[in-house]
Structures are given as structure tokens and as C-alpha cells.
Protein backbone atom coordinates (compact mmCIF):
# COMPACT_ATOMS: atom_id res chain seq x y z
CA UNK A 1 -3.87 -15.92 8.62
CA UNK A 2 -5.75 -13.25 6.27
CA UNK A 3 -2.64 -10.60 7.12
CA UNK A 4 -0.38 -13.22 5.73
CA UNK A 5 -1.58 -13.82 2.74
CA UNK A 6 -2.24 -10.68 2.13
CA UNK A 7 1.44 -9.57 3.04
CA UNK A 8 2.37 -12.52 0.61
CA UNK A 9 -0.03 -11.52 -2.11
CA UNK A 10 1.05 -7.81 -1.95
CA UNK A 11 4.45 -7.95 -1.91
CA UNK A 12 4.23 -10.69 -5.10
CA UNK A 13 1.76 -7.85 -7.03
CA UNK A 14 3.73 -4.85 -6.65
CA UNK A 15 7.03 -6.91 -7.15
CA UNK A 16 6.14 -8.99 -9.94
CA UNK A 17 4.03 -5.52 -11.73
CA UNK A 18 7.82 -3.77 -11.00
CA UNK A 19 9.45 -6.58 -12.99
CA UNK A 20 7.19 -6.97 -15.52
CA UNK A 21 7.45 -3.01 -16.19
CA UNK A 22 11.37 -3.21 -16.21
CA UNK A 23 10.94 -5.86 -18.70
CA UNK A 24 8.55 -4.44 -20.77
CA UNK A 25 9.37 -1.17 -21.10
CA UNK A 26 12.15 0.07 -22.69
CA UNK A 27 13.49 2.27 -20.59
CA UNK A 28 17.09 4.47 -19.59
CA UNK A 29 19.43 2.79 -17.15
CA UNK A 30 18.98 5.64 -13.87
CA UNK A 31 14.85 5.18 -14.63
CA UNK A 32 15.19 1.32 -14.77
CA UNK A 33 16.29 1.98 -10.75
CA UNK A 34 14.58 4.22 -10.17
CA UNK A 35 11.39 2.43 -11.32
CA UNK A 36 13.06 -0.80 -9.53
CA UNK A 37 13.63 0.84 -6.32
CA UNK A 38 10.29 2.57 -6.47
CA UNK A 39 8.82 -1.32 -6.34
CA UNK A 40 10.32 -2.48 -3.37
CA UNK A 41 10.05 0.92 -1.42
CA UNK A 42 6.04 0.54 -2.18
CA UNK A 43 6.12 -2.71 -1.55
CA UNK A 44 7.84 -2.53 2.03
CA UNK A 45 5.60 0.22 2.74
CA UNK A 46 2.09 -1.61 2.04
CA UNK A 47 3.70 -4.45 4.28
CA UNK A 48 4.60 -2.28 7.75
CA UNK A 49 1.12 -0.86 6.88
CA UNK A 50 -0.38 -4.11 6.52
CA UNK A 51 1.32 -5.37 9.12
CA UNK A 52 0.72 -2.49 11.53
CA UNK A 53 -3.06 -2.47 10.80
CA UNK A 54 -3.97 -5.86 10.58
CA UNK A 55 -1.89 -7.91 12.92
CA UNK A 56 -2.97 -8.67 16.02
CA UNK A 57 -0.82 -6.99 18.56
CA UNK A 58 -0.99 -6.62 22.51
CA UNK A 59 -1.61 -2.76 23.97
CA UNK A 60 1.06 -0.98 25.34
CA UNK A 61 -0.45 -0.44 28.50
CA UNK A 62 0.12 -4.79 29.41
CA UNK A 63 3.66 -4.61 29.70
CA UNK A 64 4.87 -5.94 32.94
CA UNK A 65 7.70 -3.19 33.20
């Protein structure tokens, strides 16, 4: 339950932070994606490393095959 709302919480921080940046800054067209894609690159990174660490996942060494 913690890992999802932390997921949640995460990906709303760094997303919403991104927008509010594009918005508030005035900035050059190739640096507003830049800055945009930056966002949701660090976002989906903090996620698999959220999920990776924190989820509870079997060991590899229970698989039946």
C-alpha cells in the first residue's frame, strides 16, 4: 500500500513541478521539451526504482520451471 502511494505521490511531484516550470518560466521552444521530456523520463525512472525496491516480489529461485 505504502509503494503505491508513493508511486502516486512521485509521479504527481515531479510531473506537476515539470508543468509548473514550463508554465512559469519563459523559456525557448527545443528547452520547453527538453525540460518536458526531462519530467517524465525522471519520473518513470523514480517509479521502476520504486517499484523495483519496494514491491514485494517472489525470488527467482521459486519458479516451478
Amino acid at each position: 500500500m505504502l509503494t503505491m502511494i508513493l508511486i502516486v505521490l512521485a509521479t504527481g511531484l515531479i510531473i506537476g513541478g515539470t508543468l509548473w516550470g514550463l508554465l512559469a518560466w519563459a523559456l525557448v521552444g527545443w528547452i520547453k521539451v527538453a525540460v518536458g521530456f526531462g519530467g517524465l523520463l525522471l519520473a518513470t525512472v523514480v517509479n521502476f526504482f520504486l517499484y523495483w525496491t519496494l514491491w514485494p516480489h517472489r525470488p527467482f529461485e521459486d519458479d516451478d520451471e
